[in-house]
Protein backbone atom coordinates (compact mmCIF):
# COMPACT_ATOMS: atom_id res chain seq x y z
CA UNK A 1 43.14 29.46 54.05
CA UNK A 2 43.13 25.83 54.06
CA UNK A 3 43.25 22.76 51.32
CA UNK A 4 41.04 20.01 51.02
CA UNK A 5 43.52 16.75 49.24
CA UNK A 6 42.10 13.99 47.72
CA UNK A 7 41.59 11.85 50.55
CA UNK A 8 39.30 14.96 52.24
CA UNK A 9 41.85 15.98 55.25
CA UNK A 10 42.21 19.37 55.23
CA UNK A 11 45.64 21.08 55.32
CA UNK A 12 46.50 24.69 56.26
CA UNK A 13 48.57 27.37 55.19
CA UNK A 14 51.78 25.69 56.67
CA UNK A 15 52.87 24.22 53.43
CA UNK A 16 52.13 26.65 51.20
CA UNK A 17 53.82 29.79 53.14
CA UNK A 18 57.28 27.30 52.96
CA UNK A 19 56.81 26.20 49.55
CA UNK A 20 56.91 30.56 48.82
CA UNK A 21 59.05 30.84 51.20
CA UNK A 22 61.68 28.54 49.67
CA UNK A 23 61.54 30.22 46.32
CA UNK A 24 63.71 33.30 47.37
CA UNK A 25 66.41 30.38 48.11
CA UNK A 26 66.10 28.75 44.90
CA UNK A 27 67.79 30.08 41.92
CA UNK A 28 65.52 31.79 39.20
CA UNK A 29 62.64 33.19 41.76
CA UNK A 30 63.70 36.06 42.13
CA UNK A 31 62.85 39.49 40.80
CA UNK A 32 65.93 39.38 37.98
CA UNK A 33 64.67 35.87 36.92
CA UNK A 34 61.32 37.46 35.64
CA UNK A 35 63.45 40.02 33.29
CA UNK A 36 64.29 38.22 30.01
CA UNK A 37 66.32 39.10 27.13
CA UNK A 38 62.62 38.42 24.34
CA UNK A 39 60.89 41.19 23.85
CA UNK A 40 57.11 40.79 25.62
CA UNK A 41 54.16 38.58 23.70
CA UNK A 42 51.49 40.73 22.22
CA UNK A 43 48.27 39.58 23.46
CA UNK A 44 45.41 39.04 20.92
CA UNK A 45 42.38 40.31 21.89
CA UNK A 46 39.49 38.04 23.89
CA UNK A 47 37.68 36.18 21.45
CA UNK A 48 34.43 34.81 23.04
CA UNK A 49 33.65 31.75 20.74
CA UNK A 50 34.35 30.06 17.69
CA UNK A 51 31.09 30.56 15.34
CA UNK A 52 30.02 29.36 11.63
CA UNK A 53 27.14 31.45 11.01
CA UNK A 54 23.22 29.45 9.99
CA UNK A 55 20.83 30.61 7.35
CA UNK A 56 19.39 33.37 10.01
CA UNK A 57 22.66 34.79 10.85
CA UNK A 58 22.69 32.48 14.25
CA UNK A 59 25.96 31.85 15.41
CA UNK A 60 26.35 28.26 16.23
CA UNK A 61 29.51 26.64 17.99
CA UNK A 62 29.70 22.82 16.93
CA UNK A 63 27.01 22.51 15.25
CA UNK A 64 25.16 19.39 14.49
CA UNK A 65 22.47 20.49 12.07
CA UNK A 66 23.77 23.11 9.66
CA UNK A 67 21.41 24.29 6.69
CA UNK A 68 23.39 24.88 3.39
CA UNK A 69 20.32 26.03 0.96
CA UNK A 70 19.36 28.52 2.65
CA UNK A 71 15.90 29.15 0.20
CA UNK A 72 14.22 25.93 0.75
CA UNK A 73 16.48 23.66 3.40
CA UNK A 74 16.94 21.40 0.67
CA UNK A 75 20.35 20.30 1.54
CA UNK A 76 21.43 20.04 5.31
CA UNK A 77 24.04 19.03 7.39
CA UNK A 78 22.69 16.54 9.92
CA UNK A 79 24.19 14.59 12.86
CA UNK A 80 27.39 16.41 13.07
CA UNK A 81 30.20 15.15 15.22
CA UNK A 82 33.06 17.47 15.66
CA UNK A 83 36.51 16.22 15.69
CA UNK A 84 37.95 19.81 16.65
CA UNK A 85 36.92 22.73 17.09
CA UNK A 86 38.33 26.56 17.13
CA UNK A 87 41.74 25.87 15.51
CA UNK A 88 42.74 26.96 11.47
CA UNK A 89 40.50 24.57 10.64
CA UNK A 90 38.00 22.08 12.33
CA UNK A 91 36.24 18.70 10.92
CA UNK A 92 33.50 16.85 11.41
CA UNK A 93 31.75 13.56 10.23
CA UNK A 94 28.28 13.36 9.55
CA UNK A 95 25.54 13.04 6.77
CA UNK A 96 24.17 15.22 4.14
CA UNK A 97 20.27 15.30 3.73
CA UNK A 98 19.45 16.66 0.28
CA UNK A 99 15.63 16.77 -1.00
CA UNK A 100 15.48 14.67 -4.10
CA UNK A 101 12.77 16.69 -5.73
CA UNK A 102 11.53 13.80 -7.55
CA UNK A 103 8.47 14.55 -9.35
CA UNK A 104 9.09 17.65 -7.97
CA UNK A 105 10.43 19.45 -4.35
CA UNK A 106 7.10 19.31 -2.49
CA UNK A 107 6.43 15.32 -2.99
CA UNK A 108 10.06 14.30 -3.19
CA UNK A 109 12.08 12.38 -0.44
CA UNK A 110 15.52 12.78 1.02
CA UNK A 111 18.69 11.10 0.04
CA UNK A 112 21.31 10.86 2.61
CA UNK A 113 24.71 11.15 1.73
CA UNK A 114 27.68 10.26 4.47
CA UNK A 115 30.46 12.84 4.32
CA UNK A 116 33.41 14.85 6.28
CA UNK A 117 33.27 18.35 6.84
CA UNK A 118 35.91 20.51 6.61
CA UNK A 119 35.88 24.26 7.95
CA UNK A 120 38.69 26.90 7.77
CA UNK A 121 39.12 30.32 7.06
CA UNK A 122 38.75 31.62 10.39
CA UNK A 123 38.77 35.43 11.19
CA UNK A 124 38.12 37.79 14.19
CA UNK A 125 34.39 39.25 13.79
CA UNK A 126 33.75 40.46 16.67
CA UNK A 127 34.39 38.94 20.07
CA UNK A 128 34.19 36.41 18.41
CA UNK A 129 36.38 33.72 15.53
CA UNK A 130 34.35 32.69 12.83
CA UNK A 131 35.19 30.03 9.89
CA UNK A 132 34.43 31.36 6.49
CA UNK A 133 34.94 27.96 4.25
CA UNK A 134 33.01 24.70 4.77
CA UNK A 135 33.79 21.50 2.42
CA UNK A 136 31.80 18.69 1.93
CA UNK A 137 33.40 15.76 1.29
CA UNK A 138 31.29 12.43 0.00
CA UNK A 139 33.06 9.39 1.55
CA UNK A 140 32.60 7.08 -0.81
CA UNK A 141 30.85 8.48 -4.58
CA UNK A 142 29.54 12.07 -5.58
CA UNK A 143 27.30 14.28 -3.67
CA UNK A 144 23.81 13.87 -6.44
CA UNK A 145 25.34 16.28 -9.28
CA UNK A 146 27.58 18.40 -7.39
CA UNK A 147 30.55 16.06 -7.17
CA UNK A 148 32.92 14.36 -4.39
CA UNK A 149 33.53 17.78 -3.16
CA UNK A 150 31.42 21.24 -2.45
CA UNK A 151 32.56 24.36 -1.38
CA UNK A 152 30.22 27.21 0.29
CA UNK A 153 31.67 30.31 1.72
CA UNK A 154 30.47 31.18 5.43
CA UNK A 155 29.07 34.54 5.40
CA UNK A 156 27.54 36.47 8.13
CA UNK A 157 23.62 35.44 6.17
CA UNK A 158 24.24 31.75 6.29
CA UNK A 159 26.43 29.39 3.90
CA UNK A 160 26.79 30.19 -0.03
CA UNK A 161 27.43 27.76 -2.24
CA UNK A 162 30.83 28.53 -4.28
CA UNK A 163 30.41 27.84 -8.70
């Protein structure tokens, strides 16, 4: 076995074999170093990706388009930029497109509202960790009628507005 460094020479085992070699002389490398007085770690199981669930049950990681009306795609998360991702919670900046329906849904034109997202509520489904709140937050005003802030819960069928 050989290493490649940085500068592209290659070294070979030599190093390595003393560097293991030297940790039966120092203190702690031993076999009783590895016994410890804290009981062991339970390890959660694998989780395979951090999810929010679309409108067709899709499970998206970052997303930067999320429908939240499901029925006609009337209002939708667009141009999402993800702070963090896969902790408690995660956030996002970004814009909400809602149909104005104005004369009616068919003929009407979008309004774009900027806002922060806000997901949390994360559980094990699965192999996989998925959020199960999303807030909208209007930075700056009201989202149309719904107010400054909008809660949906994240179910397995897509986001659900919360009344």
């Amino acid at each position: 076995m050989s290493l490649r460094l940085a500068s592209g020479f290659r070294r070979g085992p030599g190093p390595l074999l003393a560097l293991a070699g030297s940790c039966s002389i120092v203190a702690g490398c031993g076999t009783q170093a590895l016994q410890t007085s804290h009981p062991p770690r339970t390890v959660s199981p694998a989780v395979s990706a951090t999810v929010v669930f679309d409108c067709g049950g899709g499970a998206q990681v970052k997303p930067r388009t999320l429908v939240l009306a499901c029925a006609d795609a009337g209002d939708t998360l667009v141009r999402l930029r993800w702070r963090s991702w896969g902790e408690a919670s995660a956030t996002a900046r970004g814009a909400l497109s809602e149909l104005t329906c104005v004369p009616n849904c068919a003929a009407g034109g979008i309004r774009l509202y900027q806002v922060t997202v806000r997901v949390t509520g994360l559980a094990l489904q699965g192999s996989r960790a998925a959020y199960r709140q999303l807030t909208v937050t209007a930075e700056g005003g009201t989202l149309g009628g719904l107010g400054r802030n909008v809660r949906y819960s994240l179910t397995a069928t897509g986001p659900a507005i919360e009344t």
